[in-house]
N, C-alpha and C. Protein backbone atom coordinates (compact mmCIF):
# COMPACT_ATOMS: atom_id res chain seq x y z
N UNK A 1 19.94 13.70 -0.41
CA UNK A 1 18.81 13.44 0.46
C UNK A 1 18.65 11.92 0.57
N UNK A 2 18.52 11.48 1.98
CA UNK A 2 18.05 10.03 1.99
C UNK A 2 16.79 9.29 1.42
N UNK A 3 16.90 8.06 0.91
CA UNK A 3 15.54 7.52 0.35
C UNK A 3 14.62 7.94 1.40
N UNK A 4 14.79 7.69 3.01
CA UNK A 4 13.90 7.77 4.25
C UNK A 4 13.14 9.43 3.91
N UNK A 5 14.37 10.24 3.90
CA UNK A 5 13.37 12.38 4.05
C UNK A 5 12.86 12.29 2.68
N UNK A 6 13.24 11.45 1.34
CA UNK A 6 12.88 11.73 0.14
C UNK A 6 11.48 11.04 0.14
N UNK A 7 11.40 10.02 0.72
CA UNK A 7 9.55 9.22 0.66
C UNK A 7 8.95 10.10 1.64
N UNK A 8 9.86 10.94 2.73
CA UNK A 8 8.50 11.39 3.88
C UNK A 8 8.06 13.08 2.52
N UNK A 9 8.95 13.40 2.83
CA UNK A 9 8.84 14.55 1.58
C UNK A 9 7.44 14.65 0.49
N UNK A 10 7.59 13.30 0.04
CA UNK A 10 6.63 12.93 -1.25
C UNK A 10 5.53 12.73 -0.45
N UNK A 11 5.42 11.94 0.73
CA UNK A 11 3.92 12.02 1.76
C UNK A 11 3.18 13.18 1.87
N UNK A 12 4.46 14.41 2.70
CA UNK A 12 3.77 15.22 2.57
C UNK A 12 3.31 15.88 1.82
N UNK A 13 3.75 16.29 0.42
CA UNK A 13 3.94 16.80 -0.56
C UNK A 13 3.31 16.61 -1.99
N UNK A 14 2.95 15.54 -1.97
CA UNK A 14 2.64 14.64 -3.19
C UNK A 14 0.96 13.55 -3.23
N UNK A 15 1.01 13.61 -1.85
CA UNK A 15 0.06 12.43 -2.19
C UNK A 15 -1.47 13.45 -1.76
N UNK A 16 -2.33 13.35 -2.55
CA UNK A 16 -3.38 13.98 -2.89
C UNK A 16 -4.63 12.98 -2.99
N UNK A 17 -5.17 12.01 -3.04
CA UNK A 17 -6.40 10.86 -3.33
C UNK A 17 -5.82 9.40 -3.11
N UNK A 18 -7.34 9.25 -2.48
CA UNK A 18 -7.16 7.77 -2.28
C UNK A 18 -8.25 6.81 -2.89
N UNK A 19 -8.42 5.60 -3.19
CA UNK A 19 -9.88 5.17 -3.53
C UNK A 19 -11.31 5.10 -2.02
N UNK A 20 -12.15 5.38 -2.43
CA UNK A 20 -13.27 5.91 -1.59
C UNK A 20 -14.50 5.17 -2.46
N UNK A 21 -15.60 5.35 -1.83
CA UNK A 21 -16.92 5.31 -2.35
C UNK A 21 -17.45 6.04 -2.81
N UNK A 22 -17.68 5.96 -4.60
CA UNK A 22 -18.34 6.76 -5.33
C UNK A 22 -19.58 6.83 -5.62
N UNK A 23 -20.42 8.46 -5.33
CA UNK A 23 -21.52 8.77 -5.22
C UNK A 23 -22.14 8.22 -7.01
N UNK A 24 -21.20 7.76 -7.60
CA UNK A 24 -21.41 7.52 -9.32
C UNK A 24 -21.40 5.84 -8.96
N UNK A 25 -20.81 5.61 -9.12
CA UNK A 25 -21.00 3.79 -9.07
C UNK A 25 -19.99 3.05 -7.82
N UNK A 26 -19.73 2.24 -7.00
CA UNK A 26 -19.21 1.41 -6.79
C UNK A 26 -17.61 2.20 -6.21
N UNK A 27 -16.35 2.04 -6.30
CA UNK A 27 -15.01 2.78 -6.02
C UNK A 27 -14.85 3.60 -6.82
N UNK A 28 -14.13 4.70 -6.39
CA UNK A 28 -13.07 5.69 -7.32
C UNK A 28 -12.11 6.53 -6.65
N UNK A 29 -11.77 7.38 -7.24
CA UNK A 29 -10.64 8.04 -6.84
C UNK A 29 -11.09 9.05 -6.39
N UNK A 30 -11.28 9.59 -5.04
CA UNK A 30 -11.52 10.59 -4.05
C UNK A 30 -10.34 11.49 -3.57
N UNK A 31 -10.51 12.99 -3.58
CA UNK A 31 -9.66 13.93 -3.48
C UNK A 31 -9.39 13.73 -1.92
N UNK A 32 -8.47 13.94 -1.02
CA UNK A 32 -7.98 14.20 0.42
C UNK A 32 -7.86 15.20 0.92
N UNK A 33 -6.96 15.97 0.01
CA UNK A 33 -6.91 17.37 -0.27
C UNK A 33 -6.75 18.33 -0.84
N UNK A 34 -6.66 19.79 -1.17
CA UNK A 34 -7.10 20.25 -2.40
C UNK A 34 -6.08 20.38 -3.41
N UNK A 35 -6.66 20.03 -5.01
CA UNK A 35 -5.15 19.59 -5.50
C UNK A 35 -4.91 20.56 -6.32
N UNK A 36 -4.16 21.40 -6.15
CA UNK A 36 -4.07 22.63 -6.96
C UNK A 36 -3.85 22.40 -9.06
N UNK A 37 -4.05 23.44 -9.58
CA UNK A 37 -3.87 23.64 -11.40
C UNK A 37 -2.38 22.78 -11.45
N UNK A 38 -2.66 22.00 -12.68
CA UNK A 38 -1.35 21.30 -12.95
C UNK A 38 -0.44 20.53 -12.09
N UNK A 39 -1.08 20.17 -11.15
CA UNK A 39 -0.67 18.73 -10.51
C UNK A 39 -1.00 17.57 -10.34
N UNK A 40 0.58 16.30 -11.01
CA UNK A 40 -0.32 14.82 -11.23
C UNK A 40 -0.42 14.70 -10.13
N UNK A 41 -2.02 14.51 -9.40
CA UNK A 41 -2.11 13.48 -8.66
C UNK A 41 -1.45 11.97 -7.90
N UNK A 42 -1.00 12.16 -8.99
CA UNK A 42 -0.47 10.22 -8.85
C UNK A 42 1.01 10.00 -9.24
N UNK A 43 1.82 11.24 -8.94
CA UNK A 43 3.33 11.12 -8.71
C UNK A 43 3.59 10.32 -7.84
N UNK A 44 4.99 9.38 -8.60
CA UNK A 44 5.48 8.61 -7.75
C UNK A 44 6.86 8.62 -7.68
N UNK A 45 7.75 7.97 -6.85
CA UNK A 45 9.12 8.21 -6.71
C UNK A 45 10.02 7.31 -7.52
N UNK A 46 9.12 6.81 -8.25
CA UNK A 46 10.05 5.60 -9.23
C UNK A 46 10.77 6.60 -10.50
N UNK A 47 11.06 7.57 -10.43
CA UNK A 47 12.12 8.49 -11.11
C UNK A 47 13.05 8.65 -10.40
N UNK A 48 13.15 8.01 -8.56
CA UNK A 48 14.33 8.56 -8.32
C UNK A 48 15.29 7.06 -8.49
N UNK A 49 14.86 6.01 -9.45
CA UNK A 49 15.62 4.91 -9.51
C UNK A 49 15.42 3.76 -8.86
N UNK A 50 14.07 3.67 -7.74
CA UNK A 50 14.24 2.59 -6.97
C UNK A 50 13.32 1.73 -7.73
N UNK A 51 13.65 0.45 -7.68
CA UNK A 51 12.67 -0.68 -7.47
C UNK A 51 11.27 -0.55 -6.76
N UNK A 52 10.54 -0.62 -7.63
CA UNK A 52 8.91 -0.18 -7.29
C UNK A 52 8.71 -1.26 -6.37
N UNK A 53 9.74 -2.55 -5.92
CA UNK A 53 9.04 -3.40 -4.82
C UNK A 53 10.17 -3.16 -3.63
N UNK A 54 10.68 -2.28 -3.62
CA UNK A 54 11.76 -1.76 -2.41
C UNK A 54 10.87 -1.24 -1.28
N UNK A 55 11.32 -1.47 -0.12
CA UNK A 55 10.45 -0.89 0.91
C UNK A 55 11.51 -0.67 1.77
N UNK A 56 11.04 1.01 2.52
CA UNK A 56 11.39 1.96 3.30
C UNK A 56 10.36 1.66 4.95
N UNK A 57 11.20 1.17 5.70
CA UNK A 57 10.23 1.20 7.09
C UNK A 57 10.77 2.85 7.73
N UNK A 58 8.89 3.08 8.02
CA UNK A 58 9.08 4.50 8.47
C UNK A 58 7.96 4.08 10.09
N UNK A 59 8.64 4.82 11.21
CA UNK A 59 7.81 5.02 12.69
C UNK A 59 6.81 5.32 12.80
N UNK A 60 5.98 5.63 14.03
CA UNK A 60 5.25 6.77 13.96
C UNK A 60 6.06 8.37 14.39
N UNK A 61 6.85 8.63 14.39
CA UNK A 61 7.85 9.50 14.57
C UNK A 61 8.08 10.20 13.29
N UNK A 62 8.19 9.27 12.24
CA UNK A 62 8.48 9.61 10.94
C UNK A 62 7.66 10.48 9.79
N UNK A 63 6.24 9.65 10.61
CA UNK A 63 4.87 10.22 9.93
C UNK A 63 4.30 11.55 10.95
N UNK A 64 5.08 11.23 11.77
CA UNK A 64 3.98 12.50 13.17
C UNK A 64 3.87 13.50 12.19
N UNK A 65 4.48 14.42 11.34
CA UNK A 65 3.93 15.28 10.74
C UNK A 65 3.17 15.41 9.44
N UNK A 66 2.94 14.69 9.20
CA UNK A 66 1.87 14.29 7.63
C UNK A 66 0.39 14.30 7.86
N UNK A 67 -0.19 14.78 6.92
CA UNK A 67 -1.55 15.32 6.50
C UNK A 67 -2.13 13.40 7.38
N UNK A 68 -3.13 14.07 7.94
CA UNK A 68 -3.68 12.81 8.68
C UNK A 68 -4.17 11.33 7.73
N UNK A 69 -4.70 12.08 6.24
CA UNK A 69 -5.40 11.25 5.63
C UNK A 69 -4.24 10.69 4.89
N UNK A 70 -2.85 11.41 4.64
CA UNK A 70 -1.91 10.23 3.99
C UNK A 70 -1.27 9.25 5.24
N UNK A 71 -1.42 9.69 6.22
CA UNK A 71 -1.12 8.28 7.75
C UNK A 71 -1.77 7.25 7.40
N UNK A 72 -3.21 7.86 7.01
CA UNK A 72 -4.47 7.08 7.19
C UNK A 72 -4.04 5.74 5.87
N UNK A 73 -3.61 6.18 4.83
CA UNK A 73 -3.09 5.39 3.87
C UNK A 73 -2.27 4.32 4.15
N UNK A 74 -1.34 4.99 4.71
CA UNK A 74 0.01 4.42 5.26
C UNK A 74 -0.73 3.29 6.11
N UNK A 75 -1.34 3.22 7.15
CA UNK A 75 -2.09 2.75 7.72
C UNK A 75 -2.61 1.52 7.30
N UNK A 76 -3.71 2.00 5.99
CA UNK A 76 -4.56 0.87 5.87
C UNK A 76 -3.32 0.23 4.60
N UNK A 77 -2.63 0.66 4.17
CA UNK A 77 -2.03 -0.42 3.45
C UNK A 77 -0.41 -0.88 3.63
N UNK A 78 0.05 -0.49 4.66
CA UNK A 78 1.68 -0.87 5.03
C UNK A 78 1.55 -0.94 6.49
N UNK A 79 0.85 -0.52 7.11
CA UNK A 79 0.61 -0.99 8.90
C UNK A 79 0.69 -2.31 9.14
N UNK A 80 0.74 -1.81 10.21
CA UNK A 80 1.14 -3.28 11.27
C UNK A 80 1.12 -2.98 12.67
N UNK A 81 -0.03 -3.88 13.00
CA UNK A 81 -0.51 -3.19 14.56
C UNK A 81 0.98 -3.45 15.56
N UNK A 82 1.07 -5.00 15.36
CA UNK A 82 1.86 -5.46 15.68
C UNK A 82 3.52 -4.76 16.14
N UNK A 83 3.89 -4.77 14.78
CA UNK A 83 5.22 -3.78 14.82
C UNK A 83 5.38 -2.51 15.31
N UNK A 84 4.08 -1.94 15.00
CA UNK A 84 3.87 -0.15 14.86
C UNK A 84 5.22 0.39 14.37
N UNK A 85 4.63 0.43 12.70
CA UNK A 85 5.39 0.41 11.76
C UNK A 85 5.04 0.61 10.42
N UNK A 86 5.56 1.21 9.33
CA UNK A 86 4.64 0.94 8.22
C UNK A 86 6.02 1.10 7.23
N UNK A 87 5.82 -0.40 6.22
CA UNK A 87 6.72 -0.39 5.56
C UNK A 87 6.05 -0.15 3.89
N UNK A 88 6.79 1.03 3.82
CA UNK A 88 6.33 1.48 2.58
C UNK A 88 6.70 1.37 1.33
N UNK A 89 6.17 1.15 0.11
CA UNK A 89 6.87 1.20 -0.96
C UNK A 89 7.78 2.53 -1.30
N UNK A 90 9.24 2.31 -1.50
CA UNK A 90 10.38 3.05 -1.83
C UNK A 90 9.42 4.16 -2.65
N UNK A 91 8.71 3.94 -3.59
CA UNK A 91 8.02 5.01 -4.94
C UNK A 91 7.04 5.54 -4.15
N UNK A 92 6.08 5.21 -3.19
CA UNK A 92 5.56 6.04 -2.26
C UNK A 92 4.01 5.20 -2.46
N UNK A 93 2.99 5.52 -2.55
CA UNK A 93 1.53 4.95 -2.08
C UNK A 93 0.80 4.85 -3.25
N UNK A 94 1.13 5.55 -4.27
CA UNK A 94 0.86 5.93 -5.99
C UNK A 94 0.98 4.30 -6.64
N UNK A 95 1.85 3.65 -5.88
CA UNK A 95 2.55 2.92 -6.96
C UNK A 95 1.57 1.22 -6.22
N UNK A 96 0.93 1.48 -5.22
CA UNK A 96 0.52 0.62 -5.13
C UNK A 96 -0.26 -0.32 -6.32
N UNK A 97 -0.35 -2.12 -6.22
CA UNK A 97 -0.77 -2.56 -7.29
C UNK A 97 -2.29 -2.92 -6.84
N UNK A 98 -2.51 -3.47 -7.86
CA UNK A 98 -3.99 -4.04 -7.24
C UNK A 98 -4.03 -5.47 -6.08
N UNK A 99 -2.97 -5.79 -6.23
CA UNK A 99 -3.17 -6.87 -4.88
C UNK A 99 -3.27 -6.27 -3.89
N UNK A 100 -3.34 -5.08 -3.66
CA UNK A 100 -3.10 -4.54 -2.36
C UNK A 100 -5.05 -3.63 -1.80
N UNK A 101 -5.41 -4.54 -2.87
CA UNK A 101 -6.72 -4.24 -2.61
C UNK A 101 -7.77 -5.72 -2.30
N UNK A 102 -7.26 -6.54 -2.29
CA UNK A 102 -8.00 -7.83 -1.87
C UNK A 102 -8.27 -8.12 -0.73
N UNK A 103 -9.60 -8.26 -0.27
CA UNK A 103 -9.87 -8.28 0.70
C UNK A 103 -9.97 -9.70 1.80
N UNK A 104 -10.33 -9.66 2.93
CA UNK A 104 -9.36 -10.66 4.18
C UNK A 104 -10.86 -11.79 3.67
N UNK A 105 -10.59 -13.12 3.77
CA UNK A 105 -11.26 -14.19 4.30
C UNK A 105 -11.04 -15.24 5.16
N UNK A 106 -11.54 -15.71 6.11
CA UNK A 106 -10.44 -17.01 6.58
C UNK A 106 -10.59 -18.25 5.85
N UNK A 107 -11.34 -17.84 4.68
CA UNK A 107 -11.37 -19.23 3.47
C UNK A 107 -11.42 -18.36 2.58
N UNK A 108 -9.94 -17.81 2.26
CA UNK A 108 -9.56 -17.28 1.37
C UNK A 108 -8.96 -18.01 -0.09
N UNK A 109 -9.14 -17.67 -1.34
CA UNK A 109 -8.96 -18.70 -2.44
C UNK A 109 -7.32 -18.33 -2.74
N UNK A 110 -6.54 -17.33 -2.74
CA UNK A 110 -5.56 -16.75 -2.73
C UNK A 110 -4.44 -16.85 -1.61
N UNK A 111 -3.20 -17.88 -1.73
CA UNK A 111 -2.08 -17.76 -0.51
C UNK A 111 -1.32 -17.56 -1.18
N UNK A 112 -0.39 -16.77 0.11
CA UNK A 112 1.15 -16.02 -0.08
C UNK A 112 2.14 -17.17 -0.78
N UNK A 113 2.56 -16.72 -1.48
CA UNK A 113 4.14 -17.73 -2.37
C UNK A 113 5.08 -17.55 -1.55
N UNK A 114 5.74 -18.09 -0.97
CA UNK A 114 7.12 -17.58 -1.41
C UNK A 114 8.42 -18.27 -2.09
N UNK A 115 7.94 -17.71 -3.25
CA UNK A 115 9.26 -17.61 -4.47
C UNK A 115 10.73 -17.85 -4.08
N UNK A 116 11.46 -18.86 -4.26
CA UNK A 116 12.48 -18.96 -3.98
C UNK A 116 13.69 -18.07 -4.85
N UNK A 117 12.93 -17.61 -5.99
CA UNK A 117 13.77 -17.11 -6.76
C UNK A 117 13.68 -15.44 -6.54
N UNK A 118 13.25 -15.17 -6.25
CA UNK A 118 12.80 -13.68 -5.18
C UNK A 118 12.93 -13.28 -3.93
N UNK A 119 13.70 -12.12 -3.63
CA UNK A 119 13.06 -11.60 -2.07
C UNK A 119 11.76 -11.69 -1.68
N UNK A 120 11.00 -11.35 -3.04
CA UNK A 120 9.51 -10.79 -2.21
C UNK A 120 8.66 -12.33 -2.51
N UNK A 121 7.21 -12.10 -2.07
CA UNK A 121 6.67 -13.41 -1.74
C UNK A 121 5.57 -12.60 -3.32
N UNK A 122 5.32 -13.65 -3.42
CA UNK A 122 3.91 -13.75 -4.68
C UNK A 122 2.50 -14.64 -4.24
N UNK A 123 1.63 -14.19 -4.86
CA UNK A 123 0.19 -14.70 -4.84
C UNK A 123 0.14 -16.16 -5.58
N UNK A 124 -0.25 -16.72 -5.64
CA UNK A 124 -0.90 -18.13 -6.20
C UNK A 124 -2.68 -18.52 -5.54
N UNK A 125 -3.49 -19.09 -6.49
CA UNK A 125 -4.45 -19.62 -6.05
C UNK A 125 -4.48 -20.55 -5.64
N UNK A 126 -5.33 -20.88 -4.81
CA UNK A 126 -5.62 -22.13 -4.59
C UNK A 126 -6.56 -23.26 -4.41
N UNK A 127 -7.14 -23.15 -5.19
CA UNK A 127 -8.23 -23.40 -6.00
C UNK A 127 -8.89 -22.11 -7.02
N UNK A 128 -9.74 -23.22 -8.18
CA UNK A 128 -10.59 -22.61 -9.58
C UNK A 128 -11.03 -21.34 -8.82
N UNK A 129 -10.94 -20.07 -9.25
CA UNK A 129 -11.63 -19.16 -9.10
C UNK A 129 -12.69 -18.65 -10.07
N UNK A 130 -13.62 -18.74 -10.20
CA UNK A 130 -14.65 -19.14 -10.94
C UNK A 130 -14.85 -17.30 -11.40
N UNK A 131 -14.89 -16.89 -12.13
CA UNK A 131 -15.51 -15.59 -13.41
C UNK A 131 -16.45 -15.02 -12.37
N UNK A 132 -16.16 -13.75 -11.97
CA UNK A 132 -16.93 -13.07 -11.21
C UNK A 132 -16.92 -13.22 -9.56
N UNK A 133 -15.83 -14.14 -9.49
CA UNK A 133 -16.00 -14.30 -7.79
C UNK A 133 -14.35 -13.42 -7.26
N UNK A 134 -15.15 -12.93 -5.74
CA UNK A 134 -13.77 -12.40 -5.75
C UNK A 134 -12.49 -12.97 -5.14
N UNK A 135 -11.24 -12.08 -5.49
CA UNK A 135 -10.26 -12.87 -4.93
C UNK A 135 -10.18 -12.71 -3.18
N UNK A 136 -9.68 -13.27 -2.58
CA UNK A 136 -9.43 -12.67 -1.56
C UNK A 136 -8.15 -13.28 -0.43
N UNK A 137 -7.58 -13.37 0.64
CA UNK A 137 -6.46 -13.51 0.85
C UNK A 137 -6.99 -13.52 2.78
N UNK A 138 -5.72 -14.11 3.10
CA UNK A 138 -5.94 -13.95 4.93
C UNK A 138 -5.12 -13.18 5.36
N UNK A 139 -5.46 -11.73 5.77
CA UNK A 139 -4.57 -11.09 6.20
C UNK A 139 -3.74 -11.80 7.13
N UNK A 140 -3.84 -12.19 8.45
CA UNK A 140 -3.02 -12.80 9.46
C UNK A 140 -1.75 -13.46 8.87
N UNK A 141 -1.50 -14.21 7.51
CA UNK A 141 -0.17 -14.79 6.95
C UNK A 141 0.42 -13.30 6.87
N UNK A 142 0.04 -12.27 6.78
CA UNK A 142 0.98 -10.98 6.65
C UNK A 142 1.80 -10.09 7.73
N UNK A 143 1.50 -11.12 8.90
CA UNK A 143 1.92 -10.76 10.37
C UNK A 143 3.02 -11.50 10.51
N UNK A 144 4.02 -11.08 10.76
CA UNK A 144 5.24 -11.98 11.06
C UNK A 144 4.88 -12.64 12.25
N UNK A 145 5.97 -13.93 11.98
CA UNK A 145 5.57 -15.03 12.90
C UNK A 145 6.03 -14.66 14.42
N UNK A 146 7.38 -14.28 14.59
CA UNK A 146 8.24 -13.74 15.19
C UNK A 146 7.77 -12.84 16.17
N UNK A 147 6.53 -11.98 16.07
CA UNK A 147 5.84 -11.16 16.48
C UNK A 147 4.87 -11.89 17.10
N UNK A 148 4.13 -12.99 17.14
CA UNK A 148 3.25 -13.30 18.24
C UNK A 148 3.64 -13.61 19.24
């Protein structure tokens, strides 16, 4: 099976919660859909060997058949209006880290690296981030240039 039918597979198949607003405090982990006796939630595809920072670009062709609320994922965290496209992590949506939760400023304290010693790009601050403040980042550096 290709990495491409093996991540759509796990979309459909696998992905069960996303973080939401909890009626208890502040974020948590909200069901999508119903998750039957004895299933992890939070399977990911990093057993089938890939690099948890590998990414699989999938269409909207690719996703046309997936539960709306794992699109919706796909969406808010590998979209790209631009491209119409969503490049996903190889291990699937589970494996996301917490950078992928920082939210946009246009005086953001947080810019993109890019690491010469890496494919992928890394975070750095840029300026003191002071105990209790949050991080946050400019989405627009995440738009290829090439594309405007």
């Amino acid at each position: 099976m290709s990495d491409k039918k093996r991540l759509i597979k796990h979309l459909k198949n696998d992905i069960y919660c996303r973080l939401g607003v909890s009626k208890i405090s502040g974020i948590g982990v909200m069901a999508i859909k119903d998750i039957p006796k004895g299933v992890d939630p939070f399977k990911t595809l990093s057993k089938y060997n890939k690099e948890i920072d590998d990414i699989i670009t999938l269409n909207k062709k690719d996703v046309k058949n997936l539960d709306e609320n794992v699109v919706k994922i796909l969406h808010d965290f590998f979209g790209s209006e631009k491209r119409k496209q969503y490049d996903v992590l190889a291990s699937g949506p589970n494996n996301i880290n917490i950078s992928f939760y920082m939210n946009h400023s246009d005086d953001q304290n947080i810019d993109i690296y890019d690491d010469p010693s890496s494919e992928y790009f890394s975070f750095v601050s840029n300026r003191l981030i002071k105990k209790g403040e949050e991080l946050t980042i400019n989405y627009s550096k995440f738009e290829d240039d090439d594309d405007e």
